[in-house]
N, C-alpha and C. Protein backbone atom coordinates (compact mmCIF):
# COMPACT_ATOMS: atom_id res chain seq x y z
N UNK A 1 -3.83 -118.49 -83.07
CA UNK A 1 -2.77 -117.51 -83.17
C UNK A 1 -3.22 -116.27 -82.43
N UNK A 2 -1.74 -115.63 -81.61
CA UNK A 2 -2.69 -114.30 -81.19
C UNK A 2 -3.55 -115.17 -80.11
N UNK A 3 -2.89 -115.89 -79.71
CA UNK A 3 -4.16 -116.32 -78.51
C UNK A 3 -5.21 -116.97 -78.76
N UNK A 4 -5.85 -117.21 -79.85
CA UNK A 4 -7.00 -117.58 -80.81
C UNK A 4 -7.08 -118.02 -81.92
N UNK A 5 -7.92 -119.35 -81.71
CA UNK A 5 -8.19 -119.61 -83.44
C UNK A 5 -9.29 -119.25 -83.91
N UNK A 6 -9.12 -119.06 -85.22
CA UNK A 6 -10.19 -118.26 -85.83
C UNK A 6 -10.56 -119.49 -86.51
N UNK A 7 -12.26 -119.28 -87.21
CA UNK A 7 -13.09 -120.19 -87.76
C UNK A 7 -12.08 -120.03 -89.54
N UNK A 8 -12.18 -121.28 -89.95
CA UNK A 8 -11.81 -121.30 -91.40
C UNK A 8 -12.26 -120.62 -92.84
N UNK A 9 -13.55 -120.55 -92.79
CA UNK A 9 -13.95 -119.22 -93.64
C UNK A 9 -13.45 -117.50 -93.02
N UNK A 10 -13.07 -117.89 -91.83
CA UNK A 10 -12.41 -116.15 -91.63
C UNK A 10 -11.01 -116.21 -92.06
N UNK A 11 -10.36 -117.27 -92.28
CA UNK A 11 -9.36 -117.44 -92.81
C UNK A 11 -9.09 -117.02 -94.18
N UNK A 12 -9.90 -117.69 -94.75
CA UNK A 12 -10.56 -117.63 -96.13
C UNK A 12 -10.91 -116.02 -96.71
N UNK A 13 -11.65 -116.28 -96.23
CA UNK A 13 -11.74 -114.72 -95.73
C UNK A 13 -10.74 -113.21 -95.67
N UNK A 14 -9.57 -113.16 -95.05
CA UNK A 14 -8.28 -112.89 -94.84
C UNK A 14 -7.48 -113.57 -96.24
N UNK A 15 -7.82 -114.35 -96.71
CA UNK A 15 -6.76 -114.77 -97.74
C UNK A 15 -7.59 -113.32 -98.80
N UNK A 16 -9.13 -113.95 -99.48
CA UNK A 16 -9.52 -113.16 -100.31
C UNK A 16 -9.46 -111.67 -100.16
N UNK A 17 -9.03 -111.03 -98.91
CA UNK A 17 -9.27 -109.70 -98.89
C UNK A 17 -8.00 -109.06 -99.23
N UNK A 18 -6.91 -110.29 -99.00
CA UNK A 18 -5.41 -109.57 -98.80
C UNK A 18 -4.99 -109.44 -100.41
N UNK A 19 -6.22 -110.66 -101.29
CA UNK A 19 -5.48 -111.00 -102.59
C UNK A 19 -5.96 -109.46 -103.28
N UNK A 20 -7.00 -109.15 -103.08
CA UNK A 20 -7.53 -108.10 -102.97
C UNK A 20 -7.26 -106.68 -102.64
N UNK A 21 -6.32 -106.81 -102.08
CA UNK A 21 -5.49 -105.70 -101.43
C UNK A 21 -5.56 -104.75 -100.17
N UNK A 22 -6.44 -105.48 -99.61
CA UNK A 22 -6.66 -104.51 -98.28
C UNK A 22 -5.36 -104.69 -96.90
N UNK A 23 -6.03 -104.00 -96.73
CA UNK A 23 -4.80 -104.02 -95.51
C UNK A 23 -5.45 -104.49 -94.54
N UNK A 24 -5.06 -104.87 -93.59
CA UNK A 24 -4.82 -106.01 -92.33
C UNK A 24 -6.15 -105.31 -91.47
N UNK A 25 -5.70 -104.13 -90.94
CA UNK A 25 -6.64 -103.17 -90.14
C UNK A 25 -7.95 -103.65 -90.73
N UNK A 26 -8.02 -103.34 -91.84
CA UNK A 26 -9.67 -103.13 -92.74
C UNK A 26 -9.95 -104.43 -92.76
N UNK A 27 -9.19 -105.22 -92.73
CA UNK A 27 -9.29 -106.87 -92.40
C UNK A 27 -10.23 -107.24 -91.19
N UNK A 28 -9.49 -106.42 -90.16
CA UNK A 28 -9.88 -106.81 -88.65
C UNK A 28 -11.28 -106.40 -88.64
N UNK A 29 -11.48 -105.06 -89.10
CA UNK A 29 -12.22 -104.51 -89.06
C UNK A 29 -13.68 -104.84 -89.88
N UNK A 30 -13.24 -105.63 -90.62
CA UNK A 30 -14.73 -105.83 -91.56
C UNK A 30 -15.23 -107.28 -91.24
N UNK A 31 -14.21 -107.97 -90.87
CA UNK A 31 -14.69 -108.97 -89.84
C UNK A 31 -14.59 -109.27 -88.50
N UNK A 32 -14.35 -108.13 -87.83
CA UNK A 32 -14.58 -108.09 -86.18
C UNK A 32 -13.58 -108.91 -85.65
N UNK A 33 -12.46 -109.20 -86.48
CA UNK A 33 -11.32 -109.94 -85.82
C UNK A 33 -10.48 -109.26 -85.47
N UNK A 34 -9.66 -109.72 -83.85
CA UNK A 34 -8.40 -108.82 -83.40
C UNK A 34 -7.58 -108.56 -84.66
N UNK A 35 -7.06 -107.20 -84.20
CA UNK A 35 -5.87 -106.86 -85.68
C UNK A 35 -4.85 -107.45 -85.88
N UNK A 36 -4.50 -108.22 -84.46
CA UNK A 36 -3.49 -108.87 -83.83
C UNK A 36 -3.45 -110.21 -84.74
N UNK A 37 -4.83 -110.88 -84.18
CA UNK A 37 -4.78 -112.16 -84.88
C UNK A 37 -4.36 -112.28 -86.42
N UNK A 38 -5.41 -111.21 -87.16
CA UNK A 38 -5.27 -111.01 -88.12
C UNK A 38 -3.88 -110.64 -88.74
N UNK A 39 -3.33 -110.28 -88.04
CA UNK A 39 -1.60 -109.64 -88.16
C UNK A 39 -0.82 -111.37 -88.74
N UNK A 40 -0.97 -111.64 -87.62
CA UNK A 40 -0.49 -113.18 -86.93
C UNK A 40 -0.98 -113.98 -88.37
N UNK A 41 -2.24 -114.07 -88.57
CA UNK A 41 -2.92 -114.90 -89.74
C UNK A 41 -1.54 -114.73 -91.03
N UNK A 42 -1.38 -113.38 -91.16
CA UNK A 42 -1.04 -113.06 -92.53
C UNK A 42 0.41 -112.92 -92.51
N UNK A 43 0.89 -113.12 -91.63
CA UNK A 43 2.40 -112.92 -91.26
C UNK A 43 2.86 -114.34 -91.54
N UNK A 44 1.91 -115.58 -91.22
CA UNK A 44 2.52 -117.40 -91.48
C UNK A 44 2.11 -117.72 -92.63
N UNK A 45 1.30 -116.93 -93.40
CA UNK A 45 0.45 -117.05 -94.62
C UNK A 45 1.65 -116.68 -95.83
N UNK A 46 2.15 -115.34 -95.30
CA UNK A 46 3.45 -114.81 -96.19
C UNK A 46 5.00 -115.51 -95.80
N UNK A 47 4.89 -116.23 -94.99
CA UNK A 47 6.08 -117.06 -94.70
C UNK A 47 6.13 -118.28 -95.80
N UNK A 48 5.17 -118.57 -95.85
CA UNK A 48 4.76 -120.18 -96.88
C UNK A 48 5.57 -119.62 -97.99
N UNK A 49 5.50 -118.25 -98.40
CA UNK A 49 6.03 -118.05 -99.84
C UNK A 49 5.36 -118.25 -100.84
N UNK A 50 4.05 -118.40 -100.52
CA UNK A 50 2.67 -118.18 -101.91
C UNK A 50 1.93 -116.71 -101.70
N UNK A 51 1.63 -116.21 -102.98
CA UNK A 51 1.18 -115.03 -103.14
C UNK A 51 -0.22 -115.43 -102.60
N UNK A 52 -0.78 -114.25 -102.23
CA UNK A 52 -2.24 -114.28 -101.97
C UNK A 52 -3.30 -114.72 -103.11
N UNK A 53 -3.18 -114.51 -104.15
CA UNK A 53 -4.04 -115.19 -105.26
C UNK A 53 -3.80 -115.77 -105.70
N UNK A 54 -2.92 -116.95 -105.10
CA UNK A 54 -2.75 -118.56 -105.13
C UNK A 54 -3.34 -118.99 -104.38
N UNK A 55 -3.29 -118.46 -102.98
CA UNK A 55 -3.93 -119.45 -102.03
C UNK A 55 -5.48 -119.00 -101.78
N UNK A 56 -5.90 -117.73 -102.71
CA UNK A 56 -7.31 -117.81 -102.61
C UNK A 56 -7.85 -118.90 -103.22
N UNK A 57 -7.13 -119.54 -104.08
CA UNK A 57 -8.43 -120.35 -104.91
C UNK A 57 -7.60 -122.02 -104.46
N UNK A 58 -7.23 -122.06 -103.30
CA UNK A 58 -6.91 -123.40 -102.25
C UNK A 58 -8.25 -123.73 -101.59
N UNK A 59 -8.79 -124.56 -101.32
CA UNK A 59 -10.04 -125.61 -100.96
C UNK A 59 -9.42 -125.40 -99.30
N UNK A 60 -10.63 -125.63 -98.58
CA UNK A 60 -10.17 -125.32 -96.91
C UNK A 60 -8.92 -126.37 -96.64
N UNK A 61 -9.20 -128.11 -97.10
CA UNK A 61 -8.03 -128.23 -96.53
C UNK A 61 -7.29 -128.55 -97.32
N UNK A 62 -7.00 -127.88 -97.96
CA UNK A 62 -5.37 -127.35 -98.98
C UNK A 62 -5.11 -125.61 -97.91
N UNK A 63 -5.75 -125.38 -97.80
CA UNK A 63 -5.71 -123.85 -96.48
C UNK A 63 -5.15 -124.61 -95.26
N UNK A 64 -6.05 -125.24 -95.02
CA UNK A 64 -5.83 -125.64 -93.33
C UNK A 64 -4.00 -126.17 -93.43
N UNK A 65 -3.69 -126.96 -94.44
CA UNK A 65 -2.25 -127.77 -94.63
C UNK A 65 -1.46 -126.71 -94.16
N UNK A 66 -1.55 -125.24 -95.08
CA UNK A 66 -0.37 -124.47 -94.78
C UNK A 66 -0.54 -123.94 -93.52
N UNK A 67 -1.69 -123.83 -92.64
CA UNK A 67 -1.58 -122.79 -91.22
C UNK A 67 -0.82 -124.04 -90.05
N UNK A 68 -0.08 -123.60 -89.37
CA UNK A 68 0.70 -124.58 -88.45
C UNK A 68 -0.96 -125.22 -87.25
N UNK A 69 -0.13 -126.31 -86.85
CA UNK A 69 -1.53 -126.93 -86.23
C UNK A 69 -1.47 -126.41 -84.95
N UNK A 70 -2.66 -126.55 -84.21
CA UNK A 70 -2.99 -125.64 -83.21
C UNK A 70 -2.15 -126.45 -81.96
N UNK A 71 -1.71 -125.36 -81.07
CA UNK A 71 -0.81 -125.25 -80.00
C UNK A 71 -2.07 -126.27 -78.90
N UNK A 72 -0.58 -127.24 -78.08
CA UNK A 72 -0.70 -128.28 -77.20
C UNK A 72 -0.84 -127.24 -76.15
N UNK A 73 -1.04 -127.45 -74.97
CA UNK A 73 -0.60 -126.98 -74.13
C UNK A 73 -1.13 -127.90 -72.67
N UNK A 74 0.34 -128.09 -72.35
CA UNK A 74 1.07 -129.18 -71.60
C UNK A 74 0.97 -128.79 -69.96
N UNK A 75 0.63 -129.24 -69.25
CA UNK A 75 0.61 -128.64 -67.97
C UNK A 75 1.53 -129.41 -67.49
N UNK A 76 2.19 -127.94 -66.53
CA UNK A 76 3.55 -128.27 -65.96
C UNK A 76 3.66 -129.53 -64.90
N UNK A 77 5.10 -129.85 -64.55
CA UNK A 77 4.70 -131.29 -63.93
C UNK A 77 4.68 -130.94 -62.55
N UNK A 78 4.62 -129.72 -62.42
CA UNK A 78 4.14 -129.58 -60.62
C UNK A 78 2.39 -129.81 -60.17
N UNK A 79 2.03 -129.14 -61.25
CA UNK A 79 0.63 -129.54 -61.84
C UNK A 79 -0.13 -130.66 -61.65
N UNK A 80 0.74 -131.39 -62.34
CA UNK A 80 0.40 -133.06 -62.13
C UNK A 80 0.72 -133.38 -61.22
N UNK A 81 1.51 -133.33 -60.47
CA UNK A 81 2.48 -134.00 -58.84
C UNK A 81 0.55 -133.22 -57.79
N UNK A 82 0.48 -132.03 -58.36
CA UNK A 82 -0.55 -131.81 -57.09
C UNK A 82 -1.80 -132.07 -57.57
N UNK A 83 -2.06 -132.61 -58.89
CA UNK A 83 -3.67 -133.31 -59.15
C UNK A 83 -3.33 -134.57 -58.48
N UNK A 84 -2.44 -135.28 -58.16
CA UNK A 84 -2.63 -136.68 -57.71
C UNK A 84 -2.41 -136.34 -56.55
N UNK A 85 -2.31 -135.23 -55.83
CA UNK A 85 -2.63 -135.26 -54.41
C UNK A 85 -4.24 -134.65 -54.04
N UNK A 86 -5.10 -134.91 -55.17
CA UNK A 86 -6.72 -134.05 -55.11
C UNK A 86 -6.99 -134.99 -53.51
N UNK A 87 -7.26 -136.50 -53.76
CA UNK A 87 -7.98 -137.08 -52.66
C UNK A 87 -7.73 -136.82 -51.47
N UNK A 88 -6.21 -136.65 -51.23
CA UNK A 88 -5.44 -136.30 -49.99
C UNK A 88 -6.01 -134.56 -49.73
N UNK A 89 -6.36 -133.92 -50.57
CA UNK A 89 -6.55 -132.06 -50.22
C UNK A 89 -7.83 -132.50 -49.89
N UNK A 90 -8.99 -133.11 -50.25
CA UNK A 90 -9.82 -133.11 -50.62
C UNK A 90 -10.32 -133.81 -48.67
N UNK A 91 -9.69 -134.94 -48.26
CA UNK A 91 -9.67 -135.25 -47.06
C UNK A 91 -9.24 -134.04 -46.01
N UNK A 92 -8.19 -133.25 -46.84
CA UNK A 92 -7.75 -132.02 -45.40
C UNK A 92 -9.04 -131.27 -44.91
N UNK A 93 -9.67 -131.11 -46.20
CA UNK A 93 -10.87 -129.74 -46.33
C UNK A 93 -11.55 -130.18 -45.64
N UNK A 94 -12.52 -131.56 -45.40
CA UNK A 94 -13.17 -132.06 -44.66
C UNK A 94 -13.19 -132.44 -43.55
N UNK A 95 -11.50 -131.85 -42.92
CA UNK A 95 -11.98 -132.44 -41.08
C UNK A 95 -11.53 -131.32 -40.63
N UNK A 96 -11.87 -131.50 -39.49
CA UNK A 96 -12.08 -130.54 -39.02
C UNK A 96 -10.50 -129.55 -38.43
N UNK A 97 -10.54 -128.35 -38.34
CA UNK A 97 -9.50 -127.76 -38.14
C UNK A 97 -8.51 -127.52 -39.27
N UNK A 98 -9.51 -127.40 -40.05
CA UNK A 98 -8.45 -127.46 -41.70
C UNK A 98 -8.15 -125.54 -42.25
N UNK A 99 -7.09 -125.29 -42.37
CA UNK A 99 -6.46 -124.65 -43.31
C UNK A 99 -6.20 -124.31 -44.35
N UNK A 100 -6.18 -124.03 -45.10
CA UNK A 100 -5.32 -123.81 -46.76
C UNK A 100 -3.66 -124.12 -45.54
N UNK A 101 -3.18 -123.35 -45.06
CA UNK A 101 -2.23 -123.52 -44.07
C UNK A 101 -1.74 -124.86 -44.59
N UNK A 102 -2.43 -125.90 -44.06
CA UNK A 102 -2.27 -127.23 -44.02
C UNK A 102 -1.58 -127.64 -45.45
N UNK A 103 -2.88 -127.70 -46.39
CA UNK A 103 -2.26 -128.17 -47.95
C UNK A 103 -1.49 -127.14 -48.31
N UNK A 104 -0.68 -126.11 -48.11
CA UNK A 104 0.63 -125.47 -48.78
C UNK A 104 1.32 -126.20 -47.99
N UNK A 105 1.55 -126.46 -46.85
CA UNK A 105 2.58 -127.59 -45.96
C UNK A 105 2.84 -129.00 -46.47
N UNK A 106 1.53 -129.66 -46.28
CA UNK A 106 1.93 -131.05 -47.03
C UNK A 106 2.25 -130.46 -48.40
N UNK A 107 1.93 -129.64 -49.22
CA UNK A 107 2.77 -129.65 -50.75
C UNK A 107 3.83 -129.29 -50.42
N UNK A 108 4.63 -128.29 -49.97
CA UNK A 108 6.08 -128.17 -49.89
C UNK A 108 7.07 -129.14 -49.45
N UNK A 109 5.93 -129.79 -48.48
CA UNK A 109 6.56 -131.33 -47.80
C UNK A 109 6.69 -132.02 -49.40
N UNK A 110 5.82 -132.24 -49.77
CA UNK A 110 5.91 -133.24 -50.62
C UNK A 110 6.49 -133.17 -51.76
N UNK A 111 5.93 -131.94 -52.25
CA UNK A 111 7.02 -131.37 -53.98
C UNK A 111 8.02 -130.57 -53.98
N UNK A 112 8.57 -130.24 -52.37
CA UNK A 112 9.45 -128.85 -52.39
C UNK A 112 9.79 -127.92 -53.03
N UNK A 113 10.22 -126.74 -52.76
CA UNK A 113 10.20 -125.69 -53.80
C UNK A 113 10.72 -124.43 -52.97
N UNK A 114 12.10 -124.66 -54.07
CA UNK A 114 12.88 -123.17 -53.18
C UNK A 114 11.93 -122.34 -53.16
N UNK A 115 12.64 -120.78 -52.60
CA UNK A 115 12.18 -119.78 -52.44
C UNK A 115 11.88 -119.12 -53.95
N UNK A 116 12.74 -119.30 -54.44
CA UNK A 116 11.76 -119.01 -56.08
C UNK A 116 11.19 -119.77 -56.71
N UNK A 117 10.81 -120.80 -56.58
CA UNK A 117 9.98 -121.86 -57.20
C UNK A 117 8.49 -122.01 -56.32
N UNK A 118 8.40 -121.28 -55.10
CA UNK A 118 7.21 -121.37 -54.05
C UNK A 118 6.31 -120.09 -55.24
N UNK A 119 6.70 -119.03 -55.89
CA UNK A 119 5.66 -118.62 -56.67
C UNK A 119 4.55 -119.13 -57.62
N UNK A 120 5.58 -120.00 -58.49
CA UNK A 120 4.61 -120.79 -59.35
C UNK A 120 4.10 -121.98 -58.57
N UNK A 121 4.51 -122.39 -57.46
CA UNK A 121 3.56 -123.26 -56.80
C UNK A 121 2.63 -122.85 -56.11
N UNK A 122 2.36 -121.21 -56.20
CA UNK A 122 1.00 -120.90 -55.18
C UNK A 122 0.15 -120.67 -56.37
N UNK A 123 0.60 -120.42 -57.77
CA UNK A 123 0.08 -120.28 -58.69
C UNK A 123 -0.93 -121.78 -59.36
N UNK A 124 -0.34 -122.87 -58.98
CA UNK A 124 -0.57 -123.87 -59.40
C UNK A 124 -1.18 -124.65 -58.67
N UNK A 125 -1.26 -123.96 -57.03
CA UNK A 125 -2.31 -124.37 -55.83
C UNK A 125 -2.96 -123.90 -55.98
N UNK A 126 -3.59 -122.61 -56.65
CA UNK A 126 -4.88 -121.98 -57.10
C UNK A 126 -5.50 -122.75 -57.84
N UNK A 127 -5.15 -123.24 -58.89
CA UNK A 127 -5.64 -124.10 -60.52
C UNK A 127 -5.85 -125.11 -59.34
N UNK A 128 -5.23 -125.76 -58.63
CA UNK A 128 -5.69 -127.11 -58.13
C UNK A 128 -6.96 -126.94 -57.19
N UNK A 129 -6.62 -125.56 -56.16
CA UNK A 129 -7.65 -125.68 -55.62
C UNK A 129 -9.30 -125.26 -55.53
N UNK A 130 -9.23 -124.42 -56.95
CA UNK A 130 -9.91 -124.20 -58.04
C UNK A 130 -10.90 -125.48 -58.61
N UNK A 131 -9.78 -126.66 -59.53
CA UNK A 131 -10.38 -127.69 -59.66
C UNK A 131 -10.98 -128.82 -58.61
N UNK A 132 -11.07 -128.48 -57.29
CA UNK A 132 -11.38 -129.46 -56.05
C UNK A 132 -13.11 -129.24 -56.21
């Protein structure tokens, strides 16, 4: 959450302090966690609709059940269209007279991409040509 998962005793952690009564800040603060996260923690915690000194005395995974499970993240399918062109980039780089020039050409040849769609494909020729 917040970009981050936090370890399960900081969870724990955040449950006992809130049952407790502290506030979020003094939260972040006494365990070096963003205020953010911590925000985030206690904001899906109070959605469940259990008071805080119910779910302090929940076992980690009776805890873990109520926090939503951690985010997929799916890479787009232009992504994939230009990892299965690695061998083919991978041959440009190596002969001679090669470009970046070159592989943005064969990709537009190959995956096209209007004039507003050529952004996230230079974005996604970085990540690829990154992973080469």
């Amino acid at each position: 959450m917040a970009g981050h998962r936090i370890d399960m005793l900081d969870i724990q952690r955040i449950v006992q302090l809130k049952a407790r009564g502290e506030s979020n800040r003094s939260i972040a603060r006494l365990l070096g966690i963003n205020r953010k996260t911590v925000n985030e923690y206690v904001l899906h915690l109070k959605e469940k609709g259990k008071d805080f000194s119910e779910l302090k005395d929940l076992d980690e995974t009776s805890l873990a059940s109520v926090l939503p499970s951690p985010k997929v993240f799916n890479k787009p399918d232009t992504y994939q269209e230009l990892s299965g062109m690695f061998p083919e980039f991978k041959r440009s780089m190596q002969s001679s007279g090669f470009t970046y020039l070159n592989i943005w050409e064969l990709s537009i040849q190959r995956i096209g991409a209007s004039r507003r769609g050529r952004k996230s494909l230079v974005l996604h020729m970085m990540i690829v040509l990154r992973d080469l």
